[in-house]
Structures are given as structure tokens and as C-alpha cells.
C-alpha atoms as a PDB file:
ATOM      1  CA  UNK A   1      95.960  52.246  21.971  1.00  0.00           C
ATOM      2  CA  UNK A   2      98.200  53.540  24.550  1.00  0.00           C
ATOM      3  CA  UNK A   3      96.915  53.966  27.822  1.00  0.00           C
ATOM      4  CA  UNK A   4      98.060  55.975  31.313  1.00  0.00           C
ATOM      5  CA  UNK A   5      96.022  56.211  34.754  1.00  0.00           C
ATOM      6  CA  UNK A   6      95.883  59.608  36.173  1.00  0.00           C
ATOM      7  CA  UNK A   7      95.268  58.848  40.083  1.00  0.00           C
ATOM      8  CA  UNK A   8      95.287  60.793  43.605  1.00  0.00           C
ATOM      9  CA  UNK A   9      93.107  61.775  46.459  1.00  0.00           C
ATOM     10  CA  UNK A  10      89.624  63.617  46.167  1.00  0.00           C
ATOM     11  CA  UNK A  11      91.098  67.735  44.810  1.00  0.00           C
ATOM     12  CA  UNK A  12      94.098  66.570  44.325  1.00  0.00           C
ATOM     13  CA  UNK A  13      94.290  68.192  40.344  1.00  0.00           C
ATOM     14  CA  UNK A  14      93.551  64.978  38.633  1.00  0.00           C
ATOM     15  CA  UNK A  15      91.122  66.236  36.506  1.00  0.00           C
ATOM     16  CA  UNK A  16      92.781  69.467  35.559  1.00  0.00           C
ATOM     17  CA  UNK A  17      95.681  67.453  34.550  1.00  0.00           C
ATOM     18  CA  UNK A  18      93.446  65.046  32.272  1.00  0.00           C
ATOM     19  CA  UNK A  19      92.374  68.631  30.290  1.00  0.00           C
ATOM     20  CA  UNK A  20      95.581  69.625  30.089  1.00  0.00           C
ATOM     21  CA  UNK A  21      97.360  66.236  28.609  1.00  0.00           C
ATOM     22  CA  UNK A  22      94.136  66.243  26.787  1.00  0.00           C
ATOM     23  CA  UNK A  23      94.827  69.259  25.212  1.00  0.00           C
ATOM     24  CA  UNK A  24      98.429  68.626  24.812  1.00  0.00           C
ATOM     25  CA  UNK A  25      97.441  65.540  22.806  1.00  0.00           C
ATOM     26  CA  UNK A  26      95.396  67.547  20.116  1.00  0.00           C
ATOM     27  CA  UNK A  27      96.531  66.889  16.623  1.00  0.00           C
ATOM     28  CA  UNK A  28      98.857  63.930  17.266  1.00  0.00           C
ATOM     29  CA  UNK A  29      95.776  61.513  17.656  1.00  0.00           C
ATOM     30  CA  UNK A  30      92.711  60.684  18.687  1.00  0.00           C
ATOM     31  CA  UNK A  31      92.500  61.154  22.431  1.00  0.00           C
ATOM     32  CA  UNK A  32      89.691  59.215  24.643  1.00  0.00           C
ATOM     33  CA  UNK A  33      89.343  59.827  28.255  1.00  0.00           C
ATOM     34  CA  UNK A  34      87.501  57.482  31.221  1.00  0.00           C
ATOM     35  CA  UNK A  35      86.189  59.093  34.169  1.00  0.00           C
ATOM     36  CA  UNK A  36      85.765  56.880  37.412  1.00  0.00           C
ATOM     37  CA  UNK A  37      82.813  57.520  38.864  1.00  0.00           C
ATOM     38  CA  UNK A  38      81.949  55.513  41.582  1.00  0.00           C
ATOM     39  CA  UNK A  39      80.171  58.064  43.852  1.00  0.00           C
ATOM     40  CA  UNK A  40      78.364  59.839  41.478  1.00  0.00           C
ATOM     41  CA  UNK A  41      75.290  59.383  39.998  1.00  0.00           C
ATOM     42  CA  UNK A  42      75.177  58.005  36.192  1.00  0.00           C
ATOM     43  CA  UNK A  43      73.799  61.364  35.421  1.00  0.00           C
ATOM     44  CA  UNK A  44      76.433  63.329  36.799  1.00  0.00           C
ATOM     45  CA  UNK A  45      79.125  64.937  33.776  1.00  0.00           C
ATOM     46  CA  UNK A  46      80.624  67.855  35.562  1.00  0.00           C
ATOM     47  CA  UNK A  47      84.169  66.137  35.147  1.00  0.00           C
ATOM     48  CA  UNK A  48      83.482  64.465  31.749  1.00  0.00           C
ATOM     49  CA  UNK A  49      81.963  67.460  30.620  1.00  0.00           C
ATOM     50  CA  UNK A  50      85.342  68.742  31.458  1.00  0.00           C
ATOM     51  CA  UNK A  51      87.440  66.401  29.331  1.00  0.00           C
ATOM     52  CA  UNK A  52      85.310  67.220  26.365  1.00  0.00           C
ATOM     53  CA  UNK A  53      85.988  70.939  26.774  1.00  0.00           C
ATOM     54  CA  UNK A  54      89.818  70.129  26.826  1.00  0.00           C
ATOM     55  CA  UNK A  55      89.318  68.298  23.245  1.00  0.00           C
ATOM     56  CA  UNK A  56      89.113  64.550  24.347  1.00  0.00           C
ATOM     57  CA  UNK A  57      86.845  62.714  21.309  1.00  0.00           C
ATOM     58  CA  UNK A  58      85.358  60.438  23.224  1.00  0.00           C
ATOM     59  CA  UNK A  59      84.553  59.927  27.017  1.00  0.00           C
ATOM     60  CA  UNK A  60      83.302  57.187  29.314  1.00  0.00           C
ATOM     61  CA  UNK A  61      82.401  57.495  33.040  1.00  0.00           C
ATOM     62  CA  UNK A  62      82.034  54.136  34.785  1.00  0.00           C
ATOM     63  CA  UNK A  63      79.348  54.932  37.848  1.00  0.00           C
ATOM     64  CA  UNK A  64      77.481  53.013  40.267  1.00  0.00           C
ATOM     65  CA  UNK A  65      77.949  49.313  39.784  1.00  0.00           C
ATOM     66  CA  UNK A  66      80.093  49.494  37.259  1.00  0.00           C
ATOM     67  CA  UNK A  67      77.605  51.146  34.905  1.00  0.00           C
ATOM     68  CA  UNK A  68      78.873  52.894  32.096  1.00  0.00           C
ATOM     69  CA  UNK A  69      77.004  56.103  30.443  1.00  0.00           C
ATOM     70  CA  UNK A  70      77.628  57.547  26.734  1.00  0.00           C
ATOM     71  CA  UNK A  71      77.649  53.040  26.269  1.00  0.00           C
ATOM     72  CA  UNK A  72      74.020  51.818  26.175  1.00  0.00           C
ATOM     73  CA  UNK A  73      76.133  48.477  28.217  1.00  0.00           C
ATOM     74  CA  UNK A  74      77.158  47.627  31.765  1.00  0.00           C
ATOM     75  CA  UNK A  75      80.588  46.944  32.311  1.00  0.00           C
ATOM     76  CA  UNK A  76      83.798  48.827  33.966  1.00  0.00           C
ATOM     77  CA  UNK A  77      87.169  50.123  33.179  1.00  0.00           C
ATOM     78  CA  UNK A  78      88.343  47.172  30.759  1.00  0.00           C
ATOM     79  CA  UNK A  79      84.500  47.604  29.156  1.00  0.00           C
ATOM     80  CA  UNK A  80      85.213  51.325  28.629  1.00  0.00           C
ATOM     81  CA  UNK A  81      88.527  50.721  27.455  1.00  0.00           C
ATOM     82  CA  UNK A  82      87.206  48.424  24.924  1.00  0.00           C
ATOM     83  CA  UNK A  83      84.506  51.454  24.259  1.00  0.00           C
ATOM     84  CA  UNK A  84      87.596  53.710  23.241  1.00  0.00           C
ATOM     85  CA  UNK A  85      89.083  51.031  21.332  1.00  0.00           C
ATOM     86  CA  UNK A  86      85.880  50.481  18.848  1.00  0.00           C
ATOM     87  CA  UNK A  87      85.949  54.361  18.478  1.00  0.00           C
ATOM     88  CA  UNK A  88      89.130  54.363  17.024  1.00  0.00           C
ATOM     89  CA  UNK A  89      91.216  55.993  19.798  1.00  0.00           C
ATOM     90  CA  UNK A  90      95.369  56.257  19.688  1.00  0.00           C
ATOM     91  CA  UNK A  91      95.566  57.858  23.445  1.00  0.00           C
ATOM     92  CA  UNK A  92      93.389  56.904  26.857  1.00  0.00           C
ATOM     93  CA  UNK A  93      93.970  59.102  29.400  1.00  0.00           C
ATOM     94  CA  UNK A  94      92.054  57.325  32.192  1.00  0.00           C
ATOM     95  CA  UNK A  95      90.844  59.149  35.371  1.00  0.00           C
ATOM     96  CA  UNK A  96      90.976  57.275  38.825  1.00  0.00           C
ATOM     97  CA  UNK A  97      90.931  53.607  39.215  1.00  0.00           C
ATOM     98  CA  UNK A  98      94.065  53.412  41.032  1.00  0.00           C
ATOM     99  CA  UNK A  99      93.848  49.728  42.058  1.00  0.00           C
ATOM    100  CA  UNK A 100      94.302  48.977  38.247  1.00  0.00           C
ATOM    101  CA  UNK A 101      97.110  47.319  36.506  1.00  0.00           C
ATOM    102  CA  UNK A 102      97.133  50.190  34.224  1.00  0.00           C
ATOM    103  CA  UNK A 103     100.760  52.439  34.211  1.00  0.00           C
ATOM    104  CA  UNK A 104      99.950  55.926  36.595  1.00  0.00           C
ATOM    105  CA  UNK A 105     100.786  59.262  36.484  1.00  0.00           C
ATOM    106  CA  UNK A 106     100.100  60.143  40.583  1.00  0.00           C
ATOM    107  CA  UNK A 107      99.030  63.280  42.508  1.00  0.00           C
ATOM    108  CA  UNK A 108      99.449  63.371  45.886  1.00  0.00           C
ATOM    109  CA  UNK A 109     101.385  61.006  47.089  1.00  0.00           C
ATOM    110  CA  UNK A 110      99.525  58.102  47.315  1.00  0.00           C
ATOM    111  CA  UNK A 111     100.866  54.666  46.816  1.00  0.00           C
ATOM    112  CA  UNK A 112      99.816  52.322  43.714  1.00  0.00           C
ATOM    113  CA  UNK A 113     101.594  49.435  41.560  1.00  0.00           C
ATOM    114  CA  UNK A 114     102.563  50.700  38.042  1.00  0.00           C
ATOM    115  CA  UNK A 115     103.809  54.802  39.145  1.00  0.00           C
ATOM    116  CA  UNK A 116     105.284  55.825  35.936  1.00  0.00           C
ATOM    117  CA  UNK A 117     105.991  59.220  37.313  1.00  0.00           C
ATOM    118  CA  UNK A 118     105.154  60.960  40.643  1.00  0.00           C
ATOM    119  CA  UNK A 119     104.210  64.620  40.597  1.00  0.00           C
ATOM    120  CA  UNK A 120     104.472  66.984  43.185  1.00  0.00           C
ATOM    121  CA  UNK A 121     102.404  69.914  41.806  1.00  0.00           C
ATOM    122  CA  UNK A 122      99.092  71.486  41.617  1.00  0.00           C
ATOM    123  CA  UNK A 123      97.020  73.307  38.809  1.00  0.00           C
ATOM    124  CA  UNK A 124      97.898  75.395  37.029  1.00  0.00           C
ATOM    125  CA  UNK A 125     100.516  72.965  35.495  1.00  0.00           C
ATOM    126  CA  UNK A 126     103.592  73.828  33.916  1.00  0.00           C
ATOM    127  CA  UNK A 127     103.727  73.114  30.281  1.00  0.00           C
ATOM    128  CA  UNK A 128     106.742  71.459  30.500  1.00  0.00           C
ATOM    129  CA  UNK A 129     105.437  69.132  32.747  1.00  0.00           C
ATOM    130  CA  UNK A 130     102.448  68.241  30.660  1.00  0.00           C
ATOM    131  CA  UNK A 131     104.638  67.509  27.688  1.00  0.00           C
ATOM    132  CA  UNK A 132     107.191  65.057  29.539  1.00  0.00           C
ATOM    133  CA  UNK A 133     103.975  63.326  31.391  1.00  0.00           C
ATOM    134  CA  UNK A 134     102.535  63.014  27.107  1.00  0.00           C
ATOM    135  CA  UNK A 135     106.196  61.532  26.265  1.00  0.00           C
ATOM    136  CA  UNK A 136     105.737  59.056  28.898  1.00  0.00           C
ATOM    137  CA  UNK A 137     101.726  58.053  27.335  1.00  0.00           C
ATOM    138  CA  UNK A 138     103.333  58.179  23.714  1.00  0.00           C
ATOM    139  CA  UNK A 139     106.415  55.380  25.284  1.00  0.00           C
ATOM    140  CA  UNK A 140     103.987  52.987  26.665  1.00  0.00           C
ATOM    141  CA  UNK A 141     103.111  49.939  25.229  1.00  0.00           C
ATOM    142  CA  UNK A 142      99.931  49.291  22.890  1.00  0.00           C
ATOM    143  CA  UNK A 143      97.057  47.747  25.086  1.00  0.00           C
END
């Protein structure tokens, strides 16, 4: 499975650019998203709710202690990953978790280990855009 982070400050267009590599991703794979969630309630799915709209397969927010919903088990992001895994997934787009060791795609210039590409725009993004940041998911390694 091939995995990138998408990470940046609170409205910074991270989850408009998950729908739109989502949807980028359609018929070259299975595409799985994770949503961090840490501040929301398990019950909460604007944002996943989102992803699923954009075409992801399957989706996993990670809430309040770690807790993951659409998994009937606690856990966190390597849990979830593990989630996408068992479902069969080729692509994880993962939103937040930018203290992870995971390879990031990064909104608003914020500094994490593993930037595979900085971007310096805001929704609506330009399609050319989306498909070099899906060229860069597609090069990374299988996790």
C-alpha cells in the first residue's frame, strides 16, 4: 500500500486536497483515506463524509484517545493503516498526523520530517497540481 500524509494548520485546504487526490486516484486503485480526529467527537463525519463523496472506498477517523470509528477496535494511525490494509487498499491518503514518520504533502508552511513536496496554494486546486502530488503517492515505497 502506498501511503502520503496530507498536513497543515486548522483551514488550511487539507481536506479539499484529500477529495481532490481522492478523486484523481479513481480507477487506478483502490483508494483509502484516514481522517485525524483528535478534537472531534467519535460521532463527528463532516470531513470523512467528505472523502467518501470524493470516491475514497474506505475511511477511518482516529478520535478521542486514539479511538477509531467505521473499526469496532481502539487503536491509532498505524491501527487504521492496518484497517486499510485488510480492506484491500493500493493508495492511503492520510489526513493530519503531522508528527508521523509517514512522507507529507504540506499546506501552509508548517514544518514536519518527511515533506515530500510543499505547496503554496489554496482550493480550488489546479489539476496539474493534483496529478504531480498523485505521481509523488504512486513513487513511494510500499508500507
Amino acid at each position: 500500500m502506498k501511503v502520503v500524509s496530507v498536513v497543515g494548520p486548522k483551514k488550511s485546504g487539507k481536506t479539499a486536497l484529500v477529495e481532490a487526490m481522492v478523486r484523481g486516484l479513481r480507477g487506478r486503485g483502490r483508494v483509502g483515506t484516514i481522517k485525524n480526529m483528535p478534537d472531534h467527537p467519535i460521532e463527528d463525519r463532516g470531513d470523512t463524509r467528505r472523502h467518501f463523496e470524493a470516491g475514497a472506498e474506505v475511511v477511518v477517523g482516529v478520535g478521542q484517545g486514539g479511538r477509531l470509528f467505521k473499526v469496532a477496535r481502539d487503536g491509532g494511525l498505524l491501527a487504521a493503516l492496518e484497517e486499510l490494509r485488510k480492506s484491500g487498499v493500493e493508495y492511503a491518503i492520510v489526513e493530519g498526523f503531522k508528527s508521523s514518520s509517514l512522507p507529507k504533502i504540506v499546506l501552509g508552511g508548517i514544518e514536519v520530517d518527511n515533506p515530500i513536496r510543499r505547496v503554496d496554494a489554496s482550493p480550488p486546486f489546479d489539476e496539474g497540481l493534483i496529478e504531480e502530488l498523485i505521481g509523488l503517492l504512486i513513487l513511494q515505497p510500499e508500507i
